[in-house]
Protein backbone atom coordinates (compact mmCIF):
# COMPACT_ATOMS: atom_id res chain seq x y z
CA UNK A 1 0.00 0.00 0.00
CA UNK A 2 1.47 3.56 -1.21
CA UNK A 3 1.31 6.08 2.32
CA UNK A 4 -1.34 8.41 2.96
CA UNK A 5 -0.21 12.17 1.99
CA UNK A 6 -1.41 15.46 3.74
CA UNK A 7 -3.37 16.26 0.74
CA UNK A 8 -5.41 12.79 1.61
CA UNK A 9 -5.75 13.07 5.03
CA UNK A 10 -7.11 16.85 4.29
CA UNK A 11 -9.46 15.62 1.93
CA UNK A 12 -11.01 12.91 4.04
CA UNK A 13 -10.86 15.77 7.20
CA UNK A 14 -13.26 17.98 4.42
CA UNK A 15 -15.22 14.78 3.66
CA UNK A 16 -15.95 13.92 7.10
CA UNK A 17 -16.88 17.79 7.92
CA UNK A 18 -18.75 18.30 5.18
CA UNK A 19 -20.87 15.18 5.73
CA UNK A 20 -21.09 15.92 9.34
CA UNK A 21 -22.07 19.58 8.42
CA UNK A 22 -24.41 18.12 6.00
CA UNK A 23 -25.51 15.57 8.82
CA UNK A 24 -26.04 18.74 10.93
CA UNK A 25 -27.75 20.81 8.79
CA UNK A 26 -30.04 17.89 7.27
CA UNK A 27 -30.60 17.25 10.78
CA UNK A 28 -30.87 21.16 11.81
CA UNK A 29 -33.51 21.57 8.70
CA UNK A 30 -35.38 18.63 9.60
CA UNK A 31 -35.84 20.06 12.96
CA UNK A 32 -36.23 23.66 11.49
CA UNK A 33 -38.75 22.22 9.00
CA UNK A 34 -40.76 20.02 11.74
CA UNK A 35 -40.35 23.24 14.46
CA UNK A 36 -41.67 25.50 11.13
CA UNK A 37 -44.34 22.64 10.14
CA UNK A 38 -45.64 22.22 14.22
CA UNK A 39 -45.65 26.29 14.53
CA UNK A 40 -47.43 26.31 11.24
CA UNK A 41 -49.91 23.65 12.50
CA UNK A 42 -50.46 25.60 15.77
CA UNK A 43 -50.78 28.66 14.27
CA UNK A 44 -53.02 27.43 11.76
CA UNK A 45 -55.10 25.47 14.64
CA UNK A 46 -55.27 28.44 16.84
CA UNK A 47 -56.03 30.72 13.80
CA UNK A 48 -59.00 28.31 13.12
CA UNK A 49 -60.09 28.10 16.41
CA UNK A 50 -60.33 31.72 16.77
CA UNK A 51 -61.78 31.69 13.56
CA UNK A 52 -64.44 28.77 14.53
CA UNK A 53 -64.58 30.65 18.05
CA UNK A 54 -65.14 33.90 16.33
CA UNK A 55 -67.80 32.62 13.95
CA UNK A 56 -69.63 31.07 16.39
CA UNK A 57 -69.67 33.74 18.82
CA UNK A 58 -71.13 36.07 15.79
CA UNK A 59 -72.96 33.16 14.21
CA UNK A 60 -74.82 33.17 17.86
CA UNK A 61 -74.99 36.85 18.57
CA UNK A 62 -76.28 37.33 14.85
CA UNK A 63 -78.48 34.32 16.06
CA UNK A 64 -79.72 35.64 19.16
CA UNK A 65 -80.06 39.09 17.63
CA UNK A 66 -82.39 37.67 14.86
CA UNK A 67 -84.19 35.61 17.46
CA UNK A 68 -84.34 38.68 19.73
CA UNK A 69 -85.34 40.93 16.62
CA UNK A 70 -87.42 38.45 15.74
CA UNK A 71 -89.27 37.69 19.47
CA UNK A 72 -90.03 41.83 19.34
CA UNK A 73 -91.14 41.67 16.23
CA UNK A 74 -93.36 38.67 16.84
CA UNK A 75 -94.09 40.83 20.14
CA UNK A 76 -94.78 43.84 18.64
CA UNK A 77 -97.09 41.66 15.69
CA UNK A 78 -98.84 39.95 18.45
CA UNK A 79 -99.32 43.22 20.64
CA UNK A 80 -100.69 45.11 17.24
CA UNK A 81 -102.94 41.71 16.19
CA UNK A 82 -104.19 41.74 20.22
CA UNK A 83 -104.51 45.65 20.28
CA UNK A 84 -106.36 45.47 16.67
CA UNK A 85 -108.58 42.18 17.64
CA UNK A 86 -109.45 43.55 21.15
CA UNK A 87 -109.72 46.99 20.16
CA UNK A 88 -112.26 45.39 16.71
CA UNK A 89 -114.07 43.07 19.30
CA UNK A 90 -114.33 45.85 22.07
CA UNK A 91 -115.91 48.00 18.91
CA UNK A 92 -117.98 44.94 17.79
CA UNK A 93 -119.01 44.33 21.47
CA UNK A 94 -119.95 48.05 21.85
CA UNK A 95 -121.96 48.39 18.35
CA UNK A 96 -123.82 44.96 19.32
CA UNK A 97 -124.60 46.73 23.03
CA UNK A 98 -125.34 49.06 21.76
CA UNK A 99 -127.47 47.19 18.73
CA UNK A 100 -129.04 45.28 21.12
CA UNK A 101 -129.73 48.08 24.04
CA UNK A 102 -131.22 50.18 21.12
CA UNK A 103 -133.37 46.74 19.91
CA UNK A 104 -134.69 45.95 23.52
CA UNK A 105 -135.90 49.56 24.62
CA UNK A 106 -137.16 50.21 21.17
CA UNK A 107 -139.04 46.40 21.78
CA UNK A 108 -139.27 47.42 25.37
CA UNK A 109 -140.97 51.02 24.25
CA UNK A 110 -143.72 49.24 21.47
CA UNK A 111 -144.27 46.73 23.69
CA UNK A 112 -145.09 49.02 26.89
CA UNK A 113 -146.63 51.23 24.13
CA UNK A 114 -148.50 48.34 23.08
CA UNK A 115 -149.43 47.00 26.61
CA UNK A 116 -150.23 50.83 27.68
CA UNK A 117 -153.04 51.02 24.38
CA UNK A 118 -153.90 47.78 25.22
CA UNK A 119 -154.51 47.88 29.27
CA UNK A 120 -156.24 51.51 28.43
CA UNK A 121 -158.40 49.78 25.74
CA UNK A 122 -158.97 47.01 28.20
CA UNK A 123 -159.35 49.06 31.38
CA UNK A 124 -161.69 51.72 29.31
CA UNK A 125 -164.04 48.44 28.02
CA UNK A 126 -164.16 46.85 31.70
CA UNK A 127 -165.28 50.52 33.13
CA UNK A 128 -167.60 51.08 30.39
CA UNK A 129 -168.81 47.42 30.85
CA UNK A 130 -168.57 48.03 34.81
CA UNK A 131 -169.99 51.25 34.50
CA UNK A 132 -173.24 50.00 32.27
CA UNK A 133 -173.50 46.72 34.03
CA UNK A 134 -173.86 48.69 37.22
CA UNK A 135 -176.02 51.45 35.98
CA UNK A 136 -178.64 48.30 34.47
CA UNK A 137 -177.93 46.47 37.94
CA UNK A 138 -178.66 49.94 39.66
CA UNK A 139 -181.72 50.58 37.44
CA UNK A 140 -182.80 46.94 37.86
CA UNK A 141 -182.69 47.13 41.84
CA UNK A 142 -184.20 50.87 41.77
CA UNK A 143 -187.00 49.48 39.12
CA UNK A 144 -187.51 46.46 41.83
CA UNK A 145 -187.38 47.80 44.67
CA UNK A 146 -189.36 50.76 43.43
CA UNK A 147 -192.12 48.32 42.85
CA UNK A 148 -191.90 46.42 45.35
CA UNK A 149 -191.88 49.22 47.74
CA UNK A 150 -195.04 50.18 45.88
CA UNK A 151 -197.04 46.91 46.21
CA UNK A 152 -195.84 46.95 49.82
CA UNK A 153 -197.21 50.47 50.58
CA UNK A 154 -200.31 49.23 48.32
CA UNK A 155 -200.58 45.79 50.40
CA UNK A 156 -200.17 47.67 53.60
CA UNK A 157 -202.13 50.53 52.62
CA UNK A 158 -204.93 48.68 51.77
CA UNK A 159 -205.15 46.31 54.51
CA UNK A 160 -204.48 48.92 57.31
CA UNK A 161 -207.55 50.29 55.62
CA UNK A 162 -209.34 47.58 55.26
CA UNK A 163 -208.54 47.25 59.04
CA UNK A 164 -208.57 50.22 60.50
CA UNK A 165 -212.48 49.93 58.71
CA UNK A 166 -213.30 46.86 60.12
CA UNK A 167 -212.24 47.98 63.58
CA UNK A 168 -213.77 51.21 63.27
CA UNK A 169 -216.92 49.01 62.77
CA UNK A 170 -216.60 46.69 65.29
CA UNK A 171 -215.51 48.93 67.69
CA UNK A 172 -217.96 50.98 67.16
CA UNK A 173 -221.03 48.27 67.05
CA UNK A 174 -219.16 46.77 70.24
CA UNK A 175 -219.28 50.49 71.73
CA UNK A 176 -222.44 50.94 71.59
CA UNK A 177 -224.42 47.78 72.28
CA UNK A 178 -221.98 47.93 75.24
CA UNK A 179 -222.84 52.27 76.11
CA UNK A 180 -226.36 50.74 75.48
CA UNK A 181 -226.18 47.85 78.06
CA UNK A 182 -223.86 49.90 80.04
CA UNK A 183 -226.26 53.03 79.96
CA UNK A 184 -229.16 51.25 80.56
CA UNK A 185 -227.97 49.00 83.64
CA UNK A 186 -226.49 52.47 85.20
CA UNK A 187 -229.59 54.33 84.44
CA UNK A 188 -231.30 51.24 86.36
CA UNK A 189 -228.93 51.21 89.18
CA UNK A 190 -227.74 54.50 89.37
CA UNK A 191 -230.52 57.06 88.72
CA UNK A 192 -229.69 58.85 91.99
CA UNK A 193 -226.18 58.89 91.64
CA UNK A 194 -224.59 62.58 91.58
CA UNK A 195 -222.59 63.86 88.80
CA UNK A 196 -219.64 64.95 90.49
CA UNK A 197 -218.83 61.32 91.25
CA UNK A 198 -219.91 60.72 87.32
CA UNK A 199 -217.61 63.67 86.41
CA UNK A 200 -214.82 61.96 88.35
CA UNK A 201 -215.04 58.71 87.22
CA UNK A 202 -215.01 59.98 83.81
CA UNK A 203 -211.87 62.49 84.24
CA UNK A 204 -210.06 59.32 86.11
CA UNK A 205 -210.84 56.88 83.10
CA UNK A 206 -210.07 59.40 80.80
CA UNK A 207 -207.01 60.47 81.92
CA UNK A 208 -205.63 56.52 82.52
CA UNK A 209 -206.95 55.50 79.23
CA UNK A 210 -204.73 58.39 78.13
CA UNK A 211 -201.92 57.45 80.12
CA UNK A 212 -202.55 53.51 79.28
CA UNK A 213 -202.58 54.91 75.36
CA UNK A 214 -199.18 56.56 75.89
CA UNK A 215 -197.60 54.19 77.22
CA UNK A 216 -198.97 51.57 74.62
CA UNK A 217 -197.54 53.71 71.91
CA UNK A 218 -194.36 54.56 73.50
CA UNK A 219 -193.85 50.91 74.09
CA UNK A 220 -195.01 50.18 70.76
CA UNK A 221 -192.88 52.58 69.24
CA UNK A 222 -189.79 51.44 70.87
CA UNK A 223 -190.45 47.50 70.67
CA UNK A 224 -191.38 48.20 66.77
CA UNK A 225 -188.16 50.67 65.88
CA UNK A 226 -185.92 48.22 67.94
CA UNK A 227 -187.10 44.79 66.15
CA UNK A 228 -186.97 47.10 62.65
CA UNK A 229 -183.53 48.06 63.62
CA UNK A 230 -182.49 44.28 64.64
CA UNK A 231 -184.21 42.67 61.53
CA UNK A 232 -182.67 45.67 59.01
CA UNK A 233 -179.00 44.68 60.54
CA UNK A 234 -179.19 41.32 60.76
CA UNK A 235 -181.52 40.51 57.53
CA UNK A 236 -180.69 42.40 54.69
CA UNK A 237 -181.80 40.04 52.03
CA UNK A 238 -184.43 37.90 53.90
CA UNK A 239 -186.66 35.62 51.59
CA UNK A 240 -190.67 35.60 51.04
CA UNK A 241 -190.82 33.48 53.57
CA UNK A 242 -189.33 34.88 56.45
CA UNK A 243 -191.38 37.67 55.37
CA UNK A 244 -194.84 35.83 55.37
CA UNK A 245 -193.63 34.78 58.60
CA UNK A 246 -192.93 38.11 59.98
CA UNK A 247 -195.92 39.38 58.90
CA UNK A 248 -198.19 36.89 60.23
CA UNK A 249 -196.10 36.96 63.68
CA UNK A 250 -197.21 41.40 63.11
CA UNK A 251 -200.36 40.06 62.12
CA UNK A 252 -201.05 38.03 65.25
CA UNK A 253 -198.86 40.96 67.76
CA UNK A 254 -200.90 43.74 65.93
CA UNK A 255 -204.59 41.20 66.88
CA UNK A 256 -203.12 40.82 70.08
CA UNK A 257 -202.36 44.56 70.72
CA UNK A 258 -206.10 45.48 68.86
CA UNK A 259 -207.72 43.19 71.48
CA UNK A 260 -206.19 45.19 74.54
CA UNK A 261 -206.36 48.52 72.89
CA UNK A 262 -210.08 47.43 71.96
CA UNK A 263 -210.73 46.36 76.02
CA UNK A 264 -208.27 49.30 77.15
CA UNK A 265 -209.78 52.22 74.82
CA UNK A 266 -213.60 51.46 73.98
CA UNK A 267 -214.19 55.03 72.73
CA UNK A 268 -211.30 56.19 70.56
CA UNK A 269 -212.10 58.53 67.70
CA UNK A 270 -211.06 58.01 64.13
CA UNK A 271 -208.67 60.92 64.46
CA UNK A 272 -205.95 57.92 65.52
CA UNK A 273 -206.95 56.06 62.63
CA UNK A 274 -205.79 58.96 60.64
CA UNK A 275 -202.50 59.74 62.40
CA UNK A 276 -201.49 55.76 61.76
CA UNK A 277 -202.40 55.37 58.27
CA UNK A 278 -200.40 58.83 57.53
CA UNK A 279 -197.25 57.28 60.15
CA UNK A 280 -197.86 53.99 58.21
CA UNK A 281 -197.54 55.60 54.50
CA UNK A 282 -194.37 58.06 56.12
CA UNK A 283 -193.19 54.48 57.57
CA UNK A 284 -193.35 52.87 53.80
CA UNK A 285 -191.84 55.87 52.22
CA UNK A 286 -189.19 55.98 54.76
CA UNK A 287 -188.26 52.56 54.32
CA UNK A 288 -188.27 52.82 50.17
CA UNK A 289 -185.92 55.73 50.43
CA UNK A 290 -183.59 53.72 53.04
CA UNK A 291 -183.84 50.78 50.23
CA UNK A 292 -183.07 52.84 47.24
CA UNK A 293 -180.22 54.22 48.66
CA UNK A 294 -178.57 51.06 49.87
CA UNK A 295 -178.95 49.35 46.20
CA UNK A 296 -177.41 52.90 44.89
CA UNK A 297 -174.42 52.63 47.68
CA UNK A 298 -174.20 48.88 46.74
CA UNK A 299 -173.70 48.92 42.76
CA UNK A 300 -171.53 52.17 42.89
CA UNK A 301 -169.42 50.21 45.47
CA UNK A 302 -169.39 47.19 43.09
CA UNK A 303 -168.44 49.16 40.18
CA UNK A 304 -165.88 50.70 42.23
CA UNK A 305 -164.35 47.23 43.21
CA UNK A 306 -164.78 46.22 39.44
CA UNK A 307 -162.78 49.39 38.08
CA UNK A 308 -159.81 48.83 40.80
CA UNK A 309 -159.82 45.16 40.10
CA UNK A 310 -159.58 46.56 36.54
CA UNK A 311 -157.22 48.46 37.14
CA UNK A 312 -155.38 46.69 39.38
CA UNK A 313 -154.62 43.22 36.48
CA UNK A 314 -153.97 45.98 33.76
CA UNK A 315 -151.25 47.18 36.10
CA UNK A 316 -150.27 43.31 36.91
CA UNK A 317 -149.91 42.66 33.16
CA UNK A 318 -147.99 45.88 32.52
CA UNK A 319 -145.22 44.69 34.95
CA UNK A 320 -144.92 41.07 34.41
CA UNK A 321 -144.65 42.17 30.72
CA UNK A 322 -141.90 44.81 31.35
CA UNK A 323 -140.32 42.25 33.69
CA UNK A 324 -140.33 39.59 31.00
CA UNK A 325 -139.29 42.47 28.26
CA UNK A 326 -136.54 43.32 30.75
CA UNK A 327 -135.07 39.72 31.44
CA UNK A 328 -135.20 39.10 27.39
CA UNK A 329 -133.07 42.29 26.98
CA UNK A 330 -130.35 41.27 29.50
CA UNK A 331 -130.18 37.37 28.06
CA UNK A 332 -129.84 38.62 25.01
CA UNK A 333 -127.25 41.56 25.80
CA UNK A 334 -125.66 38.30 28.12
CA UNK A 335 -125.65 36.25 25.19
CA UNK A 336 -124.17 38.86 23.01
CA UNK A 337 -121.50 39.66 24.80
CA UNK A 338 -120.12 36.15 25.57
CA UNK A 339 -120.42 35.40 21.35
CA UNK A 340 -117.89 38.49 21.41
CA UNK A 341 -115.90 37.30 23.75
CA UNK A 342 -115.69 34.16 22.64
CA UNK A 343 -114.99 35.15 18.80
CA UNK A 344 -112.13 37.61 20.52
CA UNK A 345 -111.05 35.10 22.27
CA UNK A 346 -110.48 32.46 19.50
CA UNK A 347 -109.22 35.30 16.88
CA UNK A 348 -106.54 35.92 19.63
CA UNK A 349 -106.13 32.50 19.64
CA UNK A 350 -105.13 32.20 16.15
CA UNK A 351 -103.31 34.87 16.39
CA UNK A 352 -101.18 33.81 18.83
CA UNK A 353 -100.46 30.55 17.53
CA UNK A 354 -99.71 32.14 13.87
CA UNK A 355 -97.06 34.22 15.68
CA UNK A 356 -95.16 31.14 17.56
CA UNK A 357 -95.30 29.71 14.42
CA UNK A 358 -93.50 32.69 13.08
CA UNK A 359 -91.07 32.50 15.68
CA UNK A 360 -90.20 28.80 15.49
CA UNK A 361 -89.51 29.31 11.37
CA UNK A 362 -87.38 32.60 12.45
CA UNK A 363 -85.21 30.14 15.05
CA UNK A 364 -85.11 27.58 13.00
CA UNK A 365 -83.41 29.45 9.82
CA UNK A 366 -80.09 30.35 11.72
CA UNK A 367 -79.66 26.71 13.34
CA UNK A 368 -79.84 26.00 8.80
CA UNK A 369 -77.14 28.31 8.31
CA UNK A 370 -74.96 27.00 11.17
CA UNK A 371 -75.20 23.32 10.26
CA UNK A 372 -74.33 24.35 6.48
C-alpha cells in the first residue's frame, strides 16, 4: 500500500466535515422544517379556532339578535294583532250593546206602548162594561125595589084600611051595644047617683086610658123601631118566607095589641086612625128611600171594586210584561257579549299561535345556516 499524503488526510478531514455539516444541517432543517411545520400547525389550529370561536360567537350573537329581533317583532305583531282584535271586538261588542240596548228599549218602548193602548183599551171596556153593568144592575134594583116598595105600601095601605075599617066598625057596634047595656044597667042602678062622682069617674078613666094609650104607643114605638132596627141589621136580604112569617107573627102581635087597645080604649075617635095610616104611609116611604139608597151605595161600590180590580190586572200585566221584556233584553245583551268574547277570544287565539309559528320558522333558519 502507497502512504497516505497530507493532501489525503485533508481531503477525508473535508469529507468527514462536510458530511457531518451536512448531517447537521439535514438534521438542523429537519428540525427547522418540523419546528416551522408544528408552529405552522399551531398557528393554523389556533387561527381556526379563533376563527371557529369567532364565527360562532357572531354566528350566535347574529343568532340571538335575529331571534331577539325576531321575538319583538313577533311581540310587537302579536301586541298590534291583540290591540287590533281587542280593540275590533271591544268596537264589535260596543256596536252589538249598543245594537241590542237600542233593539230591547225600542221592543221594550212598542211593547209598553202596546201594553199601555192595550190595558187603556182594556181598562176603558171593563169601566164602560162596569160602569153599564152597574147602571142596568142599579136601574134593575131601583125598578124592583121601586115596585116592590109600591105593592108593599099598596098591600099595607090597603089592609091597614081595610082594618082600621073593620075595627072602626066593630068597635064601634061593640061600643055601643056595650054604652047601650052599660047606659041602661047604670040608668037602672044608678038614677040617683050625683054627677060629680060621674064627672070623676069619667076624668079618672079618661085620663088613665090616656096614660094607658101613651104608654102603649111609647112601648109600641120602641119595641117596633128596635125589632126594625135588629131585623134591618141582621136581615138584609131575607126571603118571602121569612117575610110571610114576619108578617103573620105582626099580624097576630098587631090582633093581640087590637084586642087590649079594643078592652083598654072602647071610645077612641077616628082621628088615631088617621094619624097611623099617615105614620104607616111616612113608615113605607121611609123605608123605600132607606132601600133605594142602599142598592145605589151597593152597585156604585161594586163598580168601584170592578174598576180597581180593573185596574189593578192591567197594572199586573204591565209589569210582568216589562219584567219579562226586561229579562229578554239582559239574556240577550248576556248572550251577546259572551259570542264576542268568545270570537275575541279564539281570533286571539289564532293569532297567537300564527305568531309562535312565526317565531319557530325565524329560530329555525339560523340553526340551517350554522349546520351548512
Amino acid at each position: 500500500m502507497a502512504p497516505i499524503t497530507r493532501s489525503q488526510t485533508r481531503e477525508q478531514r473535508t469529507k468527514k466535515s462536510t458530511s457531518g455539516s451536512r448531517s447537521r444541517s439535514r438534521s438542523r432543517s429537519t428540525g427547522r422544517a418540523k419546528k416551522s411545520r408544528s408552529r405552522s400547525r399551531s398557528r393554523s389550529t389556533q387561527r381556526a379556532k379563533k376563527y371557529r370561536s369567532r364565527s360562532r360567537s357572531r354566528s350566535t350573537r347574529r343568532a340571538k339578535k335575529s331571534r331577539s329581533r325576531s321575538r319583538s317583532m313577533s311581540t310587537r305583531r302579536a301586541k298590534k294583532s291583540r290591540s287590533r282584535s281587542r280593540s275590533r271586538s271591544t268596537g264589535r261588542a260596543k256596536k252589538s250593546r249598543s245594537r241590542s240596548r237600542s233593539r230591547s228599549t225600542q221592543r221594550a218602548k212598542n211593547y209598553r206602548s202596546r201594553s199601555r193602548s192595550r190595558s187603556t183599551g182594556r181598562a176603558k171596556k171593563s169601566r164602560s162594561r162596569s160602569r153599564s153593568r152597574s147602571t142596568r144592575r142599579a136601574k134593575k134594583s131601583r125598578s124592583r125595589s121601586r115596585s116592590r116598595s109600591t105593592r108593599r105600601a099598596k098591600k099595607y095601605r090597603s089592609r091597614s084600611r081595610s082594618r082600621s075599617t073593620q075595627r072602626a066598625k066593630m068597635s064601634r057596634s061593640k061600643s055601643r051595644s056595650r054604652s047601650t047595656r052599660r047606659a041602661k044597667k047604670s040608668r037602672s042602678r044608678s038614677r040617683r047617683r050625683s054627677t060629680g062622682r060621674a064627672k070623676k069617674s069619667r076624668s079618672r078613666s079618661r085620663s088613665r086610658s090616656i096614660g094607658r094609650a101613651k104608654k102603649s104607643r111609647s112601648r109600641s114605638r120602641s119595641k117596633s123601631t128596635g125589632r126594625a132596627k135588629k131585623s134591618r141589621s141582621r136581615s138584609r136580604s131575607r126571603s118571602t118566607g121569612r117575610a110571610k112569617k114576619s108578617r103573620s107573627r105582626s099580624r097576630r102581635r098587631n090582633t093581640r095589641r087590637t084586642k087590649k087597645s079594643r078592652s083598654r080604649s072602647r071610645s077612641r075617635s077616628t082621628g088615631r086612625a088617621k094619624k097611623s095610616r099617615s105614620r104607616s104611609r111616612s113608615m113605607s116611604t121611609q123605608r123605600a128611600k132607606k132601600y133605594r139608597s142602599r142598592s145605589r151605595s151597593r152597585s156604585t161600590r161594586r163598580a168601584k171594586k170592578s174598576r180597581s180590580r180593573s185596574r189593578s190586572m192591567s197594572t199586573q200585566r204591565a209589569k210582568k210584561y216589562r219584567s219579562r221584556s226586561r229579562s229578554r233584553s239582559t239574556r240577550r245583551a248576556k248572550k251577546s257579549r259572551s259570542r264576542s268574547r268568545s270570537r275575541s277570544t279564539r281570533r286571539a287565539k289564532k293569532v297567537r299561535s300564527k305568531s309562535k309559528q312565526g317565531k319557530r320558522l325565524i329560530v329555525s333558519i339560523p340553526k340551517l345556516k350554522l349546520e351548512a
